[in-house]
N, C-alpha and C. Protein backbone atom coordinates (compact mmCIF):
# COMPACT_ATOMS: atom_id res chain seq x y z
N UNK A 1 104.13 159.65 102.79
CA UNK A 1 103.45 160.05 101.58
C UNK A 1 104.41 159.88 100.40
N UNK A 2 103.62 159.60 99.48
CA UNK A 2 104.46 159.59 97.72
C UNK A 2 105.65 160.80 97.44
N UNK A 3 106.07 160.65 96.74
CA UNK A 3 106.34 162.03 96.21
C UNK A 3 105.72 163.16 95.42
N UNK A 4 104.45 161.93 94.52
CA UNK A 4 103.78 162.79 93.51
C UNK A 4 102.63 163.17 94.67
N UNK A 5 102.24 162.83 96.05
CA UNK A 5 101.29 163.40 96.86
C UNK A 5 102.17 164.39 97.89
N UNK A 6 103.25 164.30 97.79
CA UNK A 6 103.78 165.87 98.33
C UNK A 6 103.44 166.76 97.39
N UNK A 7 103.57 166.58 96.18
CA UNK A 7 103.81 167.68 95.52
C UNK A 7 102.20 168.18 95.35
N UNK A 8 101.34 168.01 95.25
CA UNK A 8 100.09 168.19 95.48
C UNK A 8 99.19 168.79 96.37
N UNK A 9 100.21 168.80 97.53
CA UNK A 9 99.31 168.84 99.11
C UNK A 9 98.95 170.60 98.85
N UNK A 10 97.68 171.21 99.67
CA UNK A 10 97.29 172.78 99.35
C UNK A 10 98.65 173.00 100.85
N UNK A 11 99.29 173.30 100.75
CA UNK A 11 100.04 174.09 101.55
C UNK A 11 99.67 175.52 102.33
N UNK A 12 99.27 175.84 103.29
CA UNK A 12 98.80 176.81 104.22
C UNK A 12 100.31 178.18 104.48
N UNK A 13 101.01 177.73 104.89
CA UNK A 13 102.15 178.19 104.80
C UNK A 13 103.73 177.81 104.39
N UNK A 14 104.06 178.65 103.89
CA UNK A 14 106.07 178.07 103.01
C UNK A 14 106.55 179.51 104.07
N UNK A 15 107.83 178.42 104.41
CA UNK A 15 109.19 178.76 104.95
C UNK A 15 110.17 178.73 103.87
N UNK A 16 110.92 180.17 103.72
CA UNK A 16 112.03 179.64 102.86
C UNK A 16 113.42 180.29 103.78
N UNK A 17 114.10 178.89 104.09
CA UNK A 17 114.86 178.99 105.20
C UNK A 17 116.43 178.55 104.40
N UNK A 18 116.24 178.83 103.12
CA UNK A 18 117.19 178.28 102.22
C UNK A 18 118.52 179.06 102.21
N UNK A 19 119.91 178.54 102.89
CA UNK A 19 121.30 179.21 102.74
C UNK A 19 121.20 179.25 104.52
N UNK A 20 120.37 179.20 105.25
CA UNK A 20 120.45 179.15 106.58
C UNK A 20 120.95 178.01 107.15
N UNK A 21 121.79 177.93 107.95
CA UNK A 21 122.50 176.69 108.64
C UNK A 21 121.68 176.05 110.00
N UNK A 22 122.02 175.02 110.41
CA UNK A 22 121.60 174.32 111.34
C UNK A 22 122.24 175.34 112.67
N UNK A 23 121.33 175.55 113.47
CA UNK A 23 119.89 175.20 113.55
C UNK A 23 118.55 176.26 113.50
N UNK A 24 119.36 176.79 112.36
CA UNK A 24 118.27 177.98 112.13
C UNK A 24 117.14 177.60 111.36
N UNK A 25 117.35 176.76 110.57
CA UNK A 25 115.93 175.99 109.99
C UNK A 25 114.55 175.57 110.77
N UNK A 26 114.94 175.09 112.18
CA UNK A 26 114.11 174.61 113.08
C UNK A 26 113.85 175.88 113.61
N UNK A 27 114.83 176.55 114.02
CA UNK A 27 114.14 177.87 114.83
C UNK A 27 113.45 178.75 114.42
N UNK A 28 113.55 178.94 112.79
CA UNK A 28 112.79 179.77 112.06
C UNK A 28 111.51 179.18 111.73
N UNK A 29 111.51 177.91 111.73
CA UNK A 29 110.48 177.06 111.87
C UNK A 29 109.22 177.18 112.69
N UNK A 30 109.85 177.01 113.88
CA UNK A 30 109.19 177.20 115.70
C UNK A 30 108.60 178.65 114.98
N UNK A 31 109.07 179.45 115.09
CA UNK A 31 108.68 181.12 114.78
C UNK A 31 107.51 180.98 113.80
N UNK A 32 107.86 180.74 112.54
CA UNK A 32 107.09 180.74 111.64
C UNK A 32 105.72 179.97 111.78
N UNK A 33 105.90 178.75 112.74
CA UNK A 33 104.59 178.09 112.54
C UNK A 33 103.17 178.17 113.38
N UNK A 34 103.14 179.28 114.08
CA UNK A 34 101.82 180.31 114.32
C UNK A 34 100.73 180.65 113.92
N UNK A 35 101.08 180.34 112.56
CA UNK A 35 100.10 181.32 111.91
C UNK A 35 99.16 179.91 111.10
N UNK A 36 99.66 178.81 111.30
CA UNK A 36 99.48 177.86 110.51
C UNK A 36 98.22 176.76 111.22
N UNK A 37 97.00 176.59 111.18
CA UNK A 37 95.95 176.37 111.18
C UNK A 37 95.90 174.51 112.02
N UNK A 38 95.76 174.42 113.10
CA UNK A 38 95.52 172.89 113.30
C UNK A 38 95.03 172.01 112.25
N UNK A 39 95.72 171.50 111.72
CA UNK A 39 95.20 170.25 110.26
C UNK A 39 95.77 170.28 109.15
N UNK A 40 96.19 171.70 109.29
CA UNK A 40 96.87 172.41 108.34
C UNK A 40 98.76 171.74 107.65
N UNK A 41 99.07 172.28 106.43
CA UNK A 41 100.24 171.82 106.09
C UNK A 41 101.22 172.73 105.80
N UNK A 42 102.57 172.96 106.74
CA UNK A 42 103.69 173.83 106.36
C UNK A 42 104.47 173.53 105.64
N UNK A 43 105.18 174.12 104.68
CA UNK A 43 106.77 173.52 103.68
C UNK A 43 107.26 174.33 104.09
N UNK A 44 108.98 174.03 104.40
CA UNK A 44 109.93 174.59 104.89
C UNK A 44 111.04 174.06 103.44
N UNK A 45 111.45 175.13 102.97
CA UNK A 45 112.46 175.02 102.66
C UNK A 45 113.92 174.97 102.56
N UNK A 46 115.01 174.01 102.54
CA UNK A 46 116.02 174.36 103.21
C UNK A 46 116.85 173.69 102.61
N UNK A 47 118.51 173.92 102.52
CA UNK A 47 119.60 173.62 101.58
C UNK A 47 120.47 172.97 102.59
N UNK A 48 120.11 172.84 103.95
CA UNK A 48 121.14 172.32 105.02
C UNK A 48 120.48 170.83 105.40
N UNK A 49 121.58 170.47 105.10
CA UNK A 49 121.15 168.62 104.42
C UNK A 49 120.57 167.80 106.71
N UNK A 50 120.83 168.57 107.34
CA UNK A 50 120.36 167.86 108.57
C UNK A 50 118.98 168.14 108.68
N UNK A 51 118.72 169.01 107.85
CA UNK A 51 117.15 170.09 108.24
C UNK A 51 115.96 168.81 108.63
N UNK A 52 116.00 167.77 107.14
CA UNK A 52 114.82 166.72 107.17
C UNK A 52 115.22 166.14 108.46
N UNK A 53 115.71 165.40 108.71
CA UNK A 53 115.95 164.59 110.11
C UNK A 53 115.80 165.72 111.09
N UNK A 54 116.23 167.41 111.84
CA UNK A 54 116.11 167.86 112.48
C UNK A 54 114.49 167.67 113.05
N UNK A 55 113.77 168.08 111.92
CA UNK A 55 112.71 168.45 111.98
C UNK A 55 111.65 167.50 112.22
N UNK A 56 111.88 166.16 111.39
CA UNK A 56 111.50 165.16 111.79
C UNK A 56 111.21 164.97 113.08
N UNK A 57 112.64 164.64 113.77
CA UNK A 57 112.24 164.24 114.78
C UNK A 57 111.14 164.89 115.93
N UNK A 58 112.11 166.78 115.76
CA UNK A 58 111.01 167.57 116.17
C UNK A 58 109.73 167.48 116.14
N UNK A 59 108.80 167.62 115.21
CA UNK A 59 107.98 167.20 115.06
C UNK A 59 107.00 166.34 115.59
N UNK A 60 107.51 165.03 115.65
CA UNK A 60 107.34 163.47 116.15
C UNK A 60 107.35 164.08 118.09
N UNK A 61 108.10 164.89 118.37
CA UNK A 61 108.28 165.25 119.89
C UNK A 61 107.44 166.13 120.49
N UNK A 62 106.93 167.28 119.70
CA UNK A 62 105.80 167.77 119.79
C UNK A 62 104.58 167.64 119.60
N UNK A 63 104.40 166.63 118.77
CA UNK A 63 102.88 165.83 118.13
C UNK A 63 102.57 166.47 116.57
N UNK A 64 103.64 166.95 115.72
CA UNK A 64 102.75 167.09 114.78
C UNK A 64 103.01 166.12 114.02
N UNK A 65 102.52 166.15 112.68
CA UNK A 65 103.26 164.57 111.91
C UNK A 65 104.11 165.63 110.61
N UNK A 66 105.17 164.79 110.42
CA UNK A 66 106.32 165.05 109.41
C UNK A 66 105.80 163.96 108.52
N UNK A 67 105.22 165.06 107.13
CA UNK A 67 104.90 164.11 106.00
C UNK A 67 105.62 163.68 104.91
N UNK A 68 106.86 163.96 104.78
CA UNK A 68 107.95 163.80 104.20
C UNK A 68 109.05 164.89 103.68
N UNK A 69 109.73 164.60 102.48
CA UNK A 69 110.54 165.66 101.91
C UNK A 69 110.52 165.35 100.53
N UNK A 70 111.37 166.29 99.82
CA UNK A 70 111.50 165.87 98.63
C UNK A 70 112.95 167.02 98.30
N UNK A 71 113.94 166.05 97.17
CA UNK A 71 115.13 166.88 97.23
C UNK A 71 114.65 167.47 95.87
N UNK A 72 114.92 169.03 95.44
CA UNK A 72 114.75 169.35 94.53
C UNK A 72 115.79 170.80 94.52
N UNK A 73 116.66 170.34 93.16
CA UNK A 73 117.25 171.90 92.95
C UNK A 73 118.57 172.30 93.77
N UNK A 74 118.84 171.18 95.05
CA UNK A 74 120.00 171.40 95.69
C UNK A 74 119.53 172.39 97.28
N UNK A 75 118.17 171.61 97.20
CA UNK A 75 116.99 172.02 98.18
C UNK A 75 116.67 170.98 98.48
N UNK A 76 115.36 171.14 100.27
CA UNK A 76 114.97 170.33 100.06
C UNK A 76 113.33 170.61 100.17
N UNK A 77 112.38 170.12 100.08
CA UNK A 77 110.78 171.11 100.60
C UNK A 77 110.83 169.73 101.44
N UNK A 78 110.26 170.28 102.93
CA UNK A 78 110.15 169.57 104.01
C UNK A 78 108.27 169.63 104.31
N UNK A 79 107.54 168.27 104.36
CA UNK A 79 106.21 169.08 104.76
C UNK A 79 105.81 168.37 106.46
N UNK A 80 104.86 169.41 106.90
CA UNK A 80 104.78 169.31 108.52
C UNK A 80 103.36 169.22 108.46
N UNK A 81 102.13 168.50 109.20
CA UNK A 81 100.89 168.54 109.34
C UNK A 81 101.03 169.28 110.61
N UNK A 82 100.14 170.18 110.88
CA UNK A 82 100.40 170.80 112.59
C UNK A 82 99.28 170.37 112.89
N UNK A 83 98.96 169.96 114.31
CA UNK A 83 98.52 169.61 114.94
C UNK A 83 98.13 170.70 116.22
C-alpha cells in the first residue's frame, strides 16, 4: 500500500508498543491482537527499528497480510490485516 493509503485505513485497533525493545513488540502484539475482528486492521506502534521486518515476517507465517509501515516522529506505525 501507498503511504497516503496507510494513512487513511479505519484502524480497528492501535498498539502503542513505543520504547519497548525487541521482542516485546511482537509479543505485545500476539497479546493484543484478540480483540481485532477477521478483515480487520491493527497499527502497532514502535521505536525499535527490527519491529517492521519482525512482524512482517510474522505475519506472512501465520496468514495475516502486513500492509506496510510508515516512519514518523522517530516511530514507526506498522499496519496488519488479520485474518
Amino acid at each position: 500500500m501507498t503511504a497516503d493509503e496507510l494513512r487513511t485505513l479505519a484502524v480497528e485497533k492501535r498498539l502503542d508498543a513505543r520504547g519497548v525493545s525487541c521482542p516485546g513488540p511482537l509479543l505485545e502484539t500476539k497479546r493484543a491482537i484478540t480483540g481485532v475482528p477477521s478483515g480487520g486492521v491493527m497499527e502497532i506502534l514502535s521505536s525499535d527499528c527490527g519491529t517492521p521486518s519482525d512482524l512482517g515476517r510474522w505475519a506472512v507465517k501465520v496468514g495475516h497480510e502486513y500492509l506496510g509501515e510508515l516512519q514518523e516522529d522517530g516511530h514507526y506505525r506498522i499496519f496488519l490485516r488479520i485474518r
